[in-house]
Protein backbone atom coordinates (compact mmCIF):
# COMPACT_ATOMS: atom_id res chain seq x y z
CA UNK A 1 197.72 10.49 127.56
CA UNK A 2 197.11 11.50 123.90
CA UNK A 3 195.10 9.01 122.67
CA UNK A 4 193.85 11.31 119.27
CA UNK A 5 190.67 10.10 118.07
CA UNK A 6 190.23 6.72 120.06
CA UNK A 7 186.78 6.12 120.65
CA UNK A 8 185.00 6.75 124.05
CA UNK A 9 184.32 2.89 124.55
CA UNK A 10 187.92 2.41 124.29
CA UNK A 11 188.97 4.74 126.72
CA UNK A 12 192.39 2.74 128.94
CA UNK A 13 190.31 0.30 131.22
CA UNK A 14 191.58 0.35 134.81
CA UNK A 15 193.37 -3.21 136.49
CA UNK A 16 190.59 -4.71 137.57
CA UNK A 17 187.86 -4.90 134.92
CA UNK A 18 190.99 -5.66 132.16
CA UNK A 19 191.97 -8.68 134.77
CA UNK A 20 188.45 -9.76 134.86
CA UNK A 21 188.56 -9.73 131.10
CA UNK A 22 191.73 -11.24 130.58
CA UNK A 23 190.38 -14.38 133.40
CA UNK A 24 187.01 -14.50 131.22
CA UNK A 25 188.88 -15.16 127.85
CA UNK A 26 191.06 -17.53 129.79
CA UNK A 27 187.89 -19.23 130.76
CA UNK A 28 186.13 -19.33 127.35
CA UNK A 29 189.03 -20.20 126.00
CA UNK A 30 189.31 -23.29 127.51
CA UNK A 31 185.53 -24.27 127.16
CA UNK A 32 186.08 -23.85 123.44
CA UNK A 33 188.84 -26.14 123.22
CA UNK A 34 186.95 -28.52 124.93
CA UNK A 35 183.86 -27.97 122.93
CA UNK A 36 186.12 -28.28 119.69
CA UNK A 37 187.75 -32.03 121.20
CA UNK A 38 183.84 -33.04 122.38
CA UNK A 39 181.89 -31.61 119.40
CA UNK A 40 179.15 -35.04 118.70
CA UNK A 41 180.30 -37.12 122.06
CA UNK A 42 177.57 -38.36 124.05
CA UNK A 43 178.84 -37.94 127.34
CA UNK A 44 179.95 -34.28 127.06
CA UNK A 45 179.69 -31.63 129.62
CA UNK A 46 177.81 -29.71 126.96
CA UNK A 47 174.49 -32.11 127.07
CA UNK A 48 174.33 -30.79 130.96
CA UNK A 49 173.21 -27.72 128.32
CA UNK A 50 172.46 -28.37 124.84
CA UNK A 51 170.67 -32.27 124.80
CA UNK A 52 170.82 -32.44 121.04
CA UNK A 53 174.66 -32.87 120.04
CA UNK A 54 173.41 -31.35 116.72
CA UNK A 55 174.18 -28.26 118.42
CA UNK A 56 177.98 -28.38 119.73
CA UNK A 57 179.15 -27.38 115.97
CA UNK A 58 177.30 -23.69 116.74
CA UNK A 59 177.96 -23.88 120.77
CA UNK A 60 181.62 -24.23 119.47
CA UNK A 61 181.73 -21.10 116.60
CA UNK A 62 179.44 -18.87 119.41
CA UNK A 63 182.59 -19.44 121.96
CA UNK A 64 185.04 -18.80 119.69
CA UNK A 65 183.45 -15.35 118.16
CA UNK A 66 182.59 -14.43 121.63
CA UNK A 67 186.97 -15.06 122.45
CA UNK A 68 187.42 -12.98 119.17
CA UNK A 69 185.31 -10.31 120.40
CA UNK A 70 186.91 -9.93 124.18
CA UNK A 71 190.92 -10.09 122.47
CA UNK A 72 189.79 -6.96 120.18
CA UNK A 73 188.46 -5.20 122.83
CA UNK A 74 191.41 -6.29 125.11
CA UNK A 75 194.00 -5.41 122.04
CA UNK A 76 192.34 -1.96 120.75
CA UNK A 77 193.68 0.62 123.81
CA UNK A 78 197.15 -0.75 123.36
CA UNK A 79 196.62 0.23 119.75
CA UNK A 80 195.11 3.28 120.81
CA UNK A 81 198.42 3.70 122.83
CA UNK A 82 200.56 3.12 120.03
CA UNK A 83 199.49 5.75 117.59
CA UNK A 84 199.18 7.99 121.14
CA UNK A 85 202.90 7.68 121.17
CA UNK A 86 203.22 8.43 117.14
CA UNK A 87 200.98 11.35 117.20
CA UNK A 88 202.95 12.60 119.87
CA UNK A 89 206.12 12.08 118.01
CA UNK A 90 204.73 13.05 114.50
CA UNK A 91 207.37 16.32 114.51
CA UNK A 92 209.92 14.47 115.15
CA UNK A 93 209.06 11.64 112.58
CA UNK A 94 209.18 13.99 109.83
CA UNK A 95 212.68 15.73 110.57
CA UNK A 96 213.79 11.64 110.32
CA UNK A 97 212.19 12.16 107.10
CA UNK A 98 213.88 15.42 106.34
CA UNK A 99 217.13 13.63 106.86
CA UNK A 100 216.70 10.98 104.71
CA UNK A 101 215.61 8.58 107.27
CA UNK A 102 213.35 5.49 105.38
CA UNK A 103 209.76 4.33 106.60
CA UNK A 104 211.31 1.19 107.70
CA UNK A 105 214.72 2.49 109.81
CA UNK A 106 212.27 5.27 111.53
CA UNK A 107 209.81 2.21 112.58
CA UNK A 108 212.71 0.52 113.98
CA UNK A 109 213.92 2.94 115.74
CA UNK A 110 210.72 3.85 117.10
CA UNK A 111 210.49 -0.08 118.04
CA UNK A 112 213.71 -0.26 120.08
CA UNK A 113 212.66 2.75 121.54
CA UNK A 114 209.65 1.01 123.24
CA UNK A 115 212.08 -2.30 123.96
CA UNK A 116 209.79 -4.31 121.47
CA UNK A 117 211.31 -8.03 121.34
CA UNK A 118 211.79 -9.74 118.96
CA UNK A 119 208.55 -11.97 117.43
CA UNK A 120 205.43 -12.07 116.31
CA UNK A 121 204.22 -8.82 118.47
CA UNK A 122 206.85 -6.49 117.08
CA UNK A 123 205.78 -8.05 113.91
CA UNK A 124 202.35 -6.99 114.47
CA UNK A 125 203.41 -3.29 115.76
CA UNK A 126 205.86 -2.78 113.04
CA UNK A 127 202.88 -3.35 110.87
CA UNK A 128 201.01 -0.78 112.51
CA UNK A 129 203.72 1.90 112.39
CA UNK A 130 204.46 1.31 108.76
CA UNK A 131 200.81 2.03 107.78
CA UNK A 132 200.79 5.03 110.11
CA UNK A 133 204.15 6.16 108.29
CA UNK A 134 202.58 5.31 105.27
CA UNK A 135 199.84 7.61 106.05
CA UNK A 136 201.72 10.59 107.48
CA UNK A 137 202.25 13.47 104.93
């Protein structure tokens, strides 16, 4: 599928590795809300680990980088997808533009398109297509 320039190390992941992923965030996830509600108590989990509580404050930013770090790599093919789909659409886009069409009314067409709903995700990807558009000569 055209993915344009995507990087190699972002090349679609098969089912099972992105399930594995998706599990291991769930995990971390969890041990960094804990870690954030225990940070300092005595009789955390974490002194099975770290002995000095002086610690939890860095075991707590560590997890959450490390969650950062797995959503972006989680998140960047379906970005990679997105501007797939534009790219392959980029004649099309600028007959809309021929017409008269606005940035905005061709990014929402291209949205309902793709059945985004409504919310903070089609937020997000109307974003994304607006700085594409923005972009496209």
């Amino acid at each position: 599928m055209g993915q344009g320039s995507c990087p190699i190390f972002f090349k679609p992941m098969k089912e099972s590795p992105r399930r594995a992923l998706f599990i291991l965030v769930v995990a971390l996830m969890a041990l960094d809300f804990y870690a954030i509600f225990n940070a300092g108590n005595p009789r955390s989990l974490f002194r099975l680990i770290l002995a000095d509580s002086r610690y939890d404050v860095l075991a707590t930013l560590v997890l959450s980088v490390g969650v950062v770090a797995l959503i972006l790599v989680l998140t960047a093919e379906r970005t990679g997808r997105l501007k797939g789909l534009l790219d392959m659409n980029r004649d099309f886009i600028l007959q809309l533009r021929g017409k008269g069409r606005s940035d905005g009314q061709i990014a929402d067409s291209f949205l309902n398109e793709l059945k985004a709903p409504p919310g903070l995700l089609r937020s997000l990807a109307r974003a994304r297509v607006m700085r594409y558009l923005s972009r496209l000569k």
